[in-house]
PDB file of N, CA and C in Angstrom:
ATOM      1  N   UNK A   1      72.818 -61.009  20.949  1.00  0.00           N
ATOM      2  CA  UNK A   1      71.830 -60.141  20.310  1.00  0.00           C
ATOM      3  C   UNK A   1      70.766 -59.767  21.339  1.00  0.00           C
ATOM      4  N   UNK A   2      70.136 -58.556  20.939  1.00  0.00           N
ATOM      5  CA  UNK A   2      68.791 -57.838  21.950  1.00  0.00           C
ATOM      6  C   UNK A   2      67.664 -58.665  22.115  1.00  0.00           C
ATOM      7  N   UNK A   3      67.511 -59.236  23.315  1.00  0.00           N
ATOM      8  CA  UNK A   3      66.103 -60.018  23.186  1.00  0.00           C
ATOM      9  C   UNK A   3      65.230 -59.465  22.215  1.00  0.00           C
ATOM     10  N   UNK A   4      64.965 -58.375  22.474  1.00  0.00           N
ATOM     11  CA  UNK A   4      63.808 -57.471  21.651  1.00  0.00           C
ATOM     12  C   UNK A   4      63.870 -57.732  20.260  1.00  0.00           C
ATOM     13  N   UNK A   5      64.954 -57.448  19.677  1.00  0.00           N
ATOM     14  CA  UNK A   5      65.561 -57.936  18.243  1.00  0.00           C
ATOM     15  C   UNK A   5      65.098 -59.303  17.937  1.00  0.00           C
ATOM     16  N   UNK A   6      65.494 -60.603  18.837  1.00  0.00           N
ATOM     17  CA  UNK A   6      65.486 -61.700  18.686  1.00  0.00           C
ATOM     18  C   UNK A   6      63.267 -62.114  18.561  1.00  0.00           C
ATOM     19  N   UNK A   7      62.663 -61.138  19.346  1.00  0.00           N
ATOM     20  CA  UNK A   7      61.331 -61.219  19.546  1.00  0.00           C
ATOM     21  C   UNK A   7      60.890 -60.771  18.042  1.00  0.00           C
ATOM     22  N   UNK A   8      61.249 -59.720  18.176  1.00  0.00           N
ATOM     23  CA  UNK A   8      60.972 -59.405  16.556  1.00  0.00           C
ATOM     24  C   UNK A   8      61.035 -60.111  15.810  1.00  0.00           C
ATOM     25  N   UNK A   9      62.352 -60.466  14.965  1.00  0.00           N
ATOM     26  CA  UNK A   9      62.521 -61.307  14.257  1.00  0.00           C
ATOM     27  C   UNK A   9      61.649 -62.994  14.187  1.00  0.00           C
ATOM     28  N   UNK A  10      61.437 -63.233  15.678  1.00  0.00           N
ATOM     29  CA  UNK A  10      60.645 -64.360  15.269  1.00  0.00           C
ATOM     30  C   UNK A  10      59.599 -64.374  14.883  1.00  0.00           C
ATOM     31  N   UNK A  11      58.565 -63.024  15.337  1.00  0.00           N
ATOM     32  CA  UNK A  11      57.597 -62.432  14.805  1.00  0.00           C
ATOM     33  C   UNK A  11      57.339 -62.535  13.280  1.00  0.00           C
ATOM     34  N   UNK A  12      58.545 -62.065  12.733  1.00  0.00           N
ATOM     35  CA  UNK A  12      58.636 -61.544  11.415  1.00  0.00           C
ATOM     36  C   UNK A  12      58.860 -62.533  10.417  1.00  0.00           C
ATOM     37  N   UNK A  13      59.785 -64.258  10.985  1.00  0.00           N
ATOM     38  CA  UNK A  13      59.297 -65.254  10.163  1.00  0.00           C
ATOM     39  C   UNK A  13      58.145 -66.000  10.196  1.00  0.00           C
ATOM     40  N   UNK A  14      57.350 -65.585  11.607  1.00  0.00           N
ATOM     41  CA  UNK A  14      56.113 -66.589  11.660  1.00  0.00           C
ATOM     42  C   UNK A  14      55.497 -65.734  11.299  1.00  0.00           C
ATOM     43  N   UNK A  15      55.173 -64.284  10.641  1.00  0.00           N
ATOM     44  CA  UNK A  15      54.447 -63.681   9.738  1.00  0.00           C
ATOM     45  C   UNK A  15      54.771 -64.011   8.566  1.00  0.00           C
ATOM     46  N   UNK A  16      55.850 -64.051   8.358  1.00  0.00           N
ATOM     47  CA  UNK A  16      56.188 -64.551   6.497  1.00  0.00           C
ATOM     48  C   UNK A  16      55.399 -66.638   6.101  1.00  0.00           C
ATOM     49  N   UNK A  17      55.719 -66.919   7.330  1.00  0.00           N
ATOM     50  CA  UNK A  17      54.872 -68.189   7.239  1.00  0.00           C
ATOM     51  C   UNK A  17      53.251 -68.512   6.813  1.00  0.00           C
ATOM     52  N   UNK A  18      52.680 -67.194   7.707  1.00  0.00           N
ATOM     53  CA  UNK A  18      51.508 -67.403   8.119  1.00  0.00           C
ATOM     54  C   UNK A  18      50.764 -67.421   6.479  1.00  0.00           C
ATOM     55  N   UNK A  19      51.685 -65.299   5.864  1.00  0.00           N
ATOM     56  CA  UNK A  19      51.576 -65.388   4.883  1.00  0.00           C
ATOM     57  C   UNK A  19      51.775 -66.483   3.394  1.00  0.00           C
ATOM     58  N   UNK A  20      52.390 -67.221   3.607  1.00  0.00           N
ATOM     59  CA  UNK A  20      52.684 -68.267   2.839  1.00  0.00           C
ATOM     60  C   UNK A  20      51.458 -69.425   3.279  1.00  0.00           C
ATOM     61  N   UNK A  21      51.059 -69.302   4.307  1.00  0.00           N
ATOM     62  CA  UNK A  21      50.173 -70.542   4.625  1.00  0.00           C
ATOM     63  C   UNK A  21      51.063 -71.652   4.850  1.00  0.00           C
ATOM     64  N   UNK A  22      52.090 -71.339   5.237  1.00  0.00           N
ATOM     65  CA  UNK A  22      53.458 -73.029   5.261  1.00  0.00           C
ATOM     66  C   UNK A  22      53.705 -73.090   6.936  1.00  0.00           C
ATOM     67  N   UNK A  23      52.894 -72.808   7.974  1.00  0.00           N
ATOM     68  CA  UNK A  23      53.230 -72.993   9.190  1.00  0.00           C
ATOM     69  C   UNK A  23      53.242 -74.189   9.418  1.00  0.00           C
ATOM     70  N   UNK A  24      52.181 -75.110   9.277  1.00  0.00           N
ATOM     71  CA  UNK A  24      52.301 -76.819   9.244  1.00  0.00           C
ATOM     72  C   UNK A  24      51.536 -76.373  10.710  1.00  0.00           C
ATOM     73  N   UNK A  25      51.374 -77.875  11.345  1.00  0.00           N
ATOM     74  CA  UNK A  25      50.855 -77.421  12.959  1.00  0.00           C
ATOM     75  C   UNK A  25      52.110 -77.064  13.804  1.00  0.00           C
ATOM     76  N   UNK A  26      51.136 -76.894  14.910  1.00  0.00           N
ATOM     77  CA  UNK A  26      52.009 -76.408  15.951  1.00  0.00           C
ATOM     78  C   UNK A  26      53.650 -76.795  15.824  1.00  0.00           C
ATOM     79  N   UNK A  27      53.471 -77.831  16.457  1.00  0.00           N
ATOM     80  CA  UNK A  27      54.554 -78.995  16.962  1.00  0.00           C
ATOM     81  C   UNK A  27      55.774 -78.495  15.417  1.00  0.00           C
ATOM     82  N   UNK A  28      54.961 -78.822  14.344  1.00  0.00           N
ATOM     83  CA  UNK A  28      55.949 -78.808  13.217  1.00  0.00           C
ATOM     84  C   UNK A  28      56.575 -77.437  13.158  1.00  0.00           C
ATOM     85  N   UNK A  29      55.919 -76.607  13.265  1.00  0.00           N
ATOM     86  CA  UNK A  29      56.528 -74.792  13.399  1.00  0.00           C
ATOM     87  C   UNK A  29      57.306 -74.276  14.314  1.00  0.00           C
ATOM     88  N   UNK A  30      56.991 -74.910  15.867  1.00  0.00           N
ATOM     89  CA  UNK A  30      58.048 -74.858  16.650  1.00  0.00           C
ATOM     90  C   UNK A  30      59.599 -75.551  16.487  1.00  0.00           C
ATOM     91  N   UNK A  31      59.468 -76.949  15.567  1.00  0.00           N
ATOM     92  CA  UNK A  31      60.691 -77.286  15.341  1.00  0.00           C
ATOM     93  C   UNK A  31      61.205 -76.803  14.613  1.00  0.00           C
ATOM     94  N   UNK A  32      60.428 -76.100  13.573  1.00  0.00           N
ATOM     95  CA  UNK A  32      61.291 -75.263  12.402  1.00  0.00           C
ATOM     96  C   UNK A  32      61.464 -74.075  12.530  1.00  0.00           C
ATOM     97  N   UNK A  33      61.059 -73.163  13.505  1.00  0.00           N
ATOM     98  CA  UNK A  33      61.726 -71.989  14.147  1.00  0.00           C
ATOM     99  C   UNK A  33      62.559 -72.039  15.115  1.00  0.00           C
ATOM    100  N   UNK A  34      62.844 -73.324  15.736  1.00  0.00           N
ATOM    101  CA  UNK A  34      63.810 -73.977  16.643  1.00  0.00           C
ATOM    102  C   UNK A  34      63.566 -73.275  18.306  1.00  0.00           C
ATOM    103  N   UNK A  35      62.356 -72.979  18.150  1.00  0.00           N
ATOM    104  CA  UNK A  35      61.555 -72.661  19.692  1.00  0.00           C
ATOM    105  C   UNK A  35      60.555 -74.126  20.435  1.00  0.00           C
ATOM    106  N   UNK A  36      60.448 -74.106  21.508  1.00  0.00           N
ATOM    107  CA  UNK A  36      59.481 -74.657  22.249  1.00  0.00           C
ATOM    108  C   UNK A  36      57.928 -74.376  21.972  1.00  0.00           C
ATOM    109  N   UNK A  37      57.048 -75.246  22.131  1.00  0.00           N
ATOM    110  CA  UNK A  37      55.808 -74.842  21.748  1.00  0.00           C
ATOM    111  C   UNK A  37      55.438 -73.764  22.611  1.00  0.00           C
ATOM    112  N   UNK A  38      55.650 -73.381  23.637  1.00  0.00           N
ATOM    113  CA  UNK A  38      55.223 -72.980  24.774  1.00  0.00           C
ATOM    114  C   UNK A  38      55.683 -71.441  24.446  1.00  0.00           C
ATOM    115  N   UNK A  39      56.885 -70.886  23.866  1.00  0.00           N
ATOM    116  CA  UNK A  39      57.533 -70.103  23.368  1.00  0.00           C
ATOM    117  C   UNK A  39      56.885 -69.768  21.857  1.00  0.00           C
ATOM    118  N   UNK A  40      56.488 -70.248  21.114  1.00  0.00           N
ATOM    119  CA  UNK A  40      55.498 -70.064  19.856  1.00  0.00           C
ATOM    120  C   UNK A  40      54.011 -69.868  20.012  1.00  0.00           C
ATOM    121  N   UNK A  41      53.803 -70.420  21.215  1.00  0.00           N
ATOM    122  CA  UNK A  41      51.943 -69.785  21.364  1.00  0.00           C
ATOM    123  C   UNK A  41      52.323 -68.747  22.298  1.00  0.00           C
ATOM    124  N   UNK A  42      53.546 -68.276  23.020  1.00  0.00           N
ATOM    125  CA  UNK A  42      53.258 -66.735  23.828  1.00  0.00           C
ATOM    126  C   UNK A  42      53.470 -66.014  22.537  1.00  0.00           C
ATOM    127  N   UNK A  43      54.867 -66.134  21.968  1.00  0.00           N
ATOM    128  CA  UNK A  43      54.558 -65.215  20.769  1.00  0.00           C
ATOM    129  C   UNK A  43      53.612 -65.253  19.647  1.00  0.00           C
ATOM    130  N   UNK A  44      52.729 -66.308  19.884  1.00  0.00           N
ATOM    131  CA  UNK A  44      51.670 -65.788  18.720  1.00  0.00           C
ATOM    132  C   UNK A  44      50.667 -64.882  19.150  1.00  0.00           C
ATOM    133  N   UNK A  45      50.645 -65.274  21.244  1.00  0.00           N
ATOM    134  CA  UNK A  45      49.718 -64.828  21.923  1.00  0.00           C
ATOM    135  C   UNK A  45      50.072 -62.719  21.500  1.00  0.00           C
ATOM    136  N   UNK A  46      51.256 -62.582  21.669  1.00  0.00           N
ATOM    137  CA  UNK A  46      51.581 -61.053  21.550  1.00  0.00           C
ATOM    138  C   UNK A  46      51.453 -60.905  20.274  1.00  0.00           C
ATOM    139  N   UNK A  47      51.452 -61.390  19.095  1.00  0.00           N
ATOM    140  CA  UNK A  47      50.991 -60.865  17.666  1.00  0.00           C
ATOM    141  C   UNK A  47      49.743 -60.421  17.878  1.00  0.00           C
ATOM    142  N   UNK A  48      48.885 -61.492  18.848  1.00  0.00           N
ATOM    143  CA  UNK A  48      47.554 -61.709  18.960  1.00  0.00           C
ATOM    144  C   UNK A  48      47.024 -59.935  19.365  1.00  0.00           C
ATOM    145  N   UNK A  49      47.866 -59.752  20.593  1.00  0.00           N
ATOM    146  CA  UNK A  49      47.884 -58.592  21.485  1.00  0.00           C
ATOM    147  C   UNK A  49      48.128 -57.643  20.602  1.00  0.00           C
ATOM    148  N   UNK A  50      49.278 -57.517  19.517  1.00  0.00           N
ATOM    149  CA  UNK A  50      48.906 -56.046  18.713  1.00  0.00           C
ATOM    150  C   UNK A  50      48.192 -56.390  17.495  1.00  0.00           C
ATOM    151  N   UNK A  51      46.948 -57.047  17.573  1.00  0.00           N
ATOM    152  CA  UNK A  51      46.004 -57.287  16.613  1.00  0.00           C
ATOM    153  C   UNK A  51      46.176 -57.818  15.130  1.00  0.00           C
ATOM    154  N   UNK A  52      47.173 -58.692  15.466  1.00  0.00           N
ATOM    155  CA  UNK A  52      46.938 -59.866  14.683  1.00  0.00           C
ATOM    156  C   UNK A  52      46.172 -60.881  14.308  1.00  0.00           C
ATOM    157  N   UNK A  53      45.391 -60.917  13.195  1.00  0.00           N
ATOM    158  CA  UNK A  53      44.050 -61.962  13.331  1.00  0.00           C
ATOM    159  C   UNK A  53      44.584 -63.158  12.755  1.00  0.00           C
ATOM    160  N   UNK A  54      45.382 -63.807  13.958  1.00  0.00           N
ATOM    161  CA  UNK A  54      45.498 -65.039  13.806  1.00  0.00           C
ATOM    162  C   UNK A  54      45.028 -66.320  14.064  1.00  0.00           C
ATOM    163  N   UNK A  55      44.357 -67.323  13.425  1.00  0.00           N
ATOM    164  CA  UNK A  55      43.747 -68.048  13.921  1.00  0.00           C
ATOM    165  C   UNK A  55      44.645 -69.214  13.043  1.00  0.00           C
ATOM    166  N   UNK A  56      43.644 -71.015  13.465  1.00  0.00           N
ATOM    167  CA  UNK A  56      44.570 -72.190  13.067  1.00  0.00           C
ATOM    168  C   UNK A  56      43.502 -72.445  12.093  1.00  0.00           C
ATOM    169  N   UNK A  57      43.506 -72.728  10.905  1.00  0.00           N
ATOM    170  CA  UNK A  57      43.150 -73.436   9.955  1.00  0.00           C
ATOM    171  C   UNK A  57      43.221 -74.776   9.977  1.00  0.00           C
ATOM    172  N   UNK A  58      42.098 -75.865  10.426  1.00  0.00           N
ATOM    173  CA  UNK A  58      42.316 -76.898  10.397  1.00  0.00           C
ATOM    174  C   UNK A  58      42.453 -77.727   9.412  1.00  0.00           C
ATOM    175  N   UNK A  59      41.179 -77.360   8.538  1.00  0.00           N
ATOM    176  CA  UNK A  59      41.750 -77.810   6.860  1.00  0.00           C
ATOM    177  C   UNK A  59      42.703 -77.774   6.271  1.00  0.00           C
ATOM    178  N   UNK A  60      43.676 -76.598   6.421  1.00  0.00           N
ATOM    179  CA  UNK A  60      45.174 -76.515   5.654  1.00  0.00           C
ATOM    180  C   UNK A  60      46.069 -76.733   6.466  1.00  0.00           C
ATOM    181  N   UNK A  61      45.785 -77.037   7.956  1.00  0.00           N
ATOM    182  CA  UNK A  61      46.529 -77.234   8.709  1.00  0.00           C
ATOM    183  C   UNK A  61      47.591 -76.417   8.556  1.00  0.00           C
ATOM    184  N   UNK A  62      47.737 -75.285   9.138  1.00  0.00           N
ATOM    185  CA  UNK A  62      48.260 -74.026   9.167  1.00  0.00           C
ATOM    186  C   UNK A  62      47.554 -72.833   9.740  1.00  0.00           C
ATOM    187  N   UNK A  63      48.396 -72.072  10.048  1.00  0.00           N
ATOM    188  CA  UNK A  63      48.348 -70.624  10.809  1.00  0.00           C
ATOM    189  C   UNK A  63      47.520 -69.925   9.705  1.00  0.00           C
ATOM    190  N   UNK A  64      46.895 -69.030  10.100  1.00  0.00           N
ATOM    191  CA  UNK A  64      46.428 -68.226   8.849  1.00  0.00           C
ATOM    192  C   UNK A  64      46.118 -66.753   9.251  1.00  0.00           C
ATOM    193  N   UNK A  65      45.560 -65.692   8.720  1.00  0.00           N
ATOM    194  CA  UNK A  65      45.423 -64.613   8.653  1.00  0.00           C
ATOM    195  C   UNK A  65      43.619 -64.615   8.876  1.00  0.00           C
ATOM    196  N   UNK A  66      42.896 -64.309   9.457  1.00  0.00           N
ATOM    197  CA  UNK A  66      41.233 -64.278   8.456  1.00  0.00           C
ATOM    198  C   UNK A  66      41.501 -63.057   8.062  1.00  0.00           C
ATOM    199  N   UNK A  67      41.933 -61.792   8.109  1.00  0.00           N
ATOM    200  CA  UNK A  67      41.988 -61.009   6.736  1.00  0.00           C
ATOM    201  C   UNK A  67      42.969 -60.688   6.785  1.00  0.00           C
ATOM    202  N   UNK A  68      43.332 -59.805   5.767  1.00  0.00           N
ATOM    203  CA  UNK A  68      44.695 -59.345   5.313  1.00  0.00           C
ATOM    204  C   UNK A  68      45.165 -58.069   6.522  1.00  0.00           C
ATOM    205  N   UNK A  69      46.232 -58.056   6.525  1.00  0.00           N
ATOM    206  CA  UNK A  69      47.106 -57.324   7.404  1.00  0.00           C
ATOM    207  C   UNK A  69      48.342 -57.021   6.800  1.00  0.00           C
ATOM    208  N   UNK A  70      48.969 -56.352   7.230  1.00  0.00           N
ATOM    209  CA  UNK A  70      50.478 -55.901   7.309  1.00  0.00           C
ATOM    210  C   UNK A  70      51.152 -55.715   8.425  1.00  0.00           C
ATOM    211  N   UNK A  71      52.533 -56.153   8.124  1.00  0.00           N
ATOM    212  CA  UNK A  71      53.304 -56.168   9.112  1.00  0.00           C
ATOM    213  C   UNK A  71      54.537 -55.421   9.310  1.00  0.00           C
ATOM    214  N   UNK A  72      55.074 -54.150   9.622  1.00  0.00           N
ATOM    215  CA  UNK A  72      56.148 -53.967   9.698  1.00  0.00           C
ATOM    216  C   UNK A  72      56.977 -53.088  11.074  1.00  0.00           C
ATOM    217  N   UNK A  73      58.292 -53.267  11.280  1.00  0.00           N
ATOM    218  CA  UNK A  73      59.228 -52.737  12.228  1.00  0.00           C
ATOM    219  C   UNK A  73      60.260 -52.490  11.561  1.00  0.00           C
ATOM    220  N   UNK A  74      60.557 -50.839  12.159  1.00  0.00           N
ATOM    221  CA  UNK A  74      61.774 -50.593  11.863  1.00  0.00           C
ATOM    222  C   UNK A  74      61.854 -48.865  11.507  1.00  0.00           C
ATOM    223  N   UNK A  75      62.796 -48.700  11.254  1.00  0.00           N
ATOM    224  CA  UNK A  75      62.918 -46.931  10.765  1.00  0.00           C
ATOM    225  C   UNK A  75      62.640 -46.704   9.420  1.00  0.00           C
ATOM    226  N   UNK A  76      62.480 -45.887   8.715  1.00  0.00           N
ATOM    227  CA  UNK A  76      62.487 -45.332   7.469  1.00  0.00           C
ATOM    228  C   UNK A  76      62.547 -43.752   7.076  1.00  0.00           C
ATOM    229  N   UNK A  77      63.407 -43.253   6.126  1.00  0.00           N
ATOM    230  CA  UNK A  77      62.946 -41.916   5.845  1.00  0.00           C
ATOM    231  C   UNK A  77      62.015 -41.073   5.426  1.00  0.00           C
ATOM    232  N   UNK A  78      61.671 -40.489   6.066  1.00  0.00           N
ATOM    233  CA  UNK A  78      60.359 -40.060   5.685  1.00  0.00           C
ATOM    234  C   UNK A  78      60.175 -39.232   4.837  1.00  0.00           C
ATOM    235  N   UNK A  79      61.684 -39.164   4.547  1.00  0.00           N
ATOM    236  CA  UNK A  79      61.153 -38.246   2.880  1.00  0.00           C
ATOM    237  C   UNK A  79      60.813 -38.950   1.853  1.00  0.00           C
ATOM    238  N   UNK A  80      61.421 -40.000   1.906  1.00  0.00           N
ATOM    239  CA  UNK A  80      61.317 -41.444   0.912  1.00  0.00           C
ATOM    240  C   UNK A  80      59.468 -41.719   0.950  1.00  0.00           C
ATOM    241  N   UNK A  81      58.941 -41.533   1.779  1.00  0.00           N
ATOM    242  CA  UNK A  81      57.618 -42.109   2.073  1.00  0.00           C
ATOM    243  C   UNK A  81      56.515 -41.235   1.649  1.00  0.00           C
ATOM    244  N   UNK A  82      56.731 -40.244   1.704  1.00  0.00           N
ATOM    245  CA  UNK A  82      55.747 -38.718   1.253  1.00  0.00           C
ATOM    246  C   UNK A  82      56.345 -38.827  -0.241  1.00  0.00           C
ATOM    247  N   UNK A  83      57.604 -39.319  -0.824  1.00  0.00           N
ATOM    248  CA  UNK A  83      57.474 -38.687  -2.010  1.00  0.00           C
ATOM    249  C   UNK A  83      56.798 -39.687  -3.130  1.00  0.00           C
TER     250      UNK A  83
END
């Protein structure tokens, strides 16, 4: 598979996480996305980079959002979207 693809996608479950508030810490999120820590803080670092407001919640111990965002990649029709 396309690195790029593979970048994405990890993107796109540690956004569905973040949203859930179920990242756990570090250590625990890297084993459950089956990456290296070192590999989970560059890619949080590039969420970071297209303005992702991600920060660590120490109280819930978890990833979090401080405000709401959206996230998406990919094509769509754009007639579908105007109508």
């Amino acid at each position: 598979m396309n690195i790029i693809i593979k970048q994405i996608e990890l993107i796109q479950r540690i956004d569905r996480l973040i949203r859930m508030q179920a990242t756990g810490p570090a250590e625990d999120l890297s084993y459950r996305l089956g990456v290296s820590k070192t590999k989970l803080y560059r890619t949080i670092n590039v969420m970071k980079e297209l303005d992702a407001p991600i920060v660590y919640d120490f109280k819930a111990q978890s990833f979090v959002y401080e405000k709401a965002v959206g996230f998406r990649v990919g094509f769509f029709d754009k007639k579908q979207v105007s109508a």
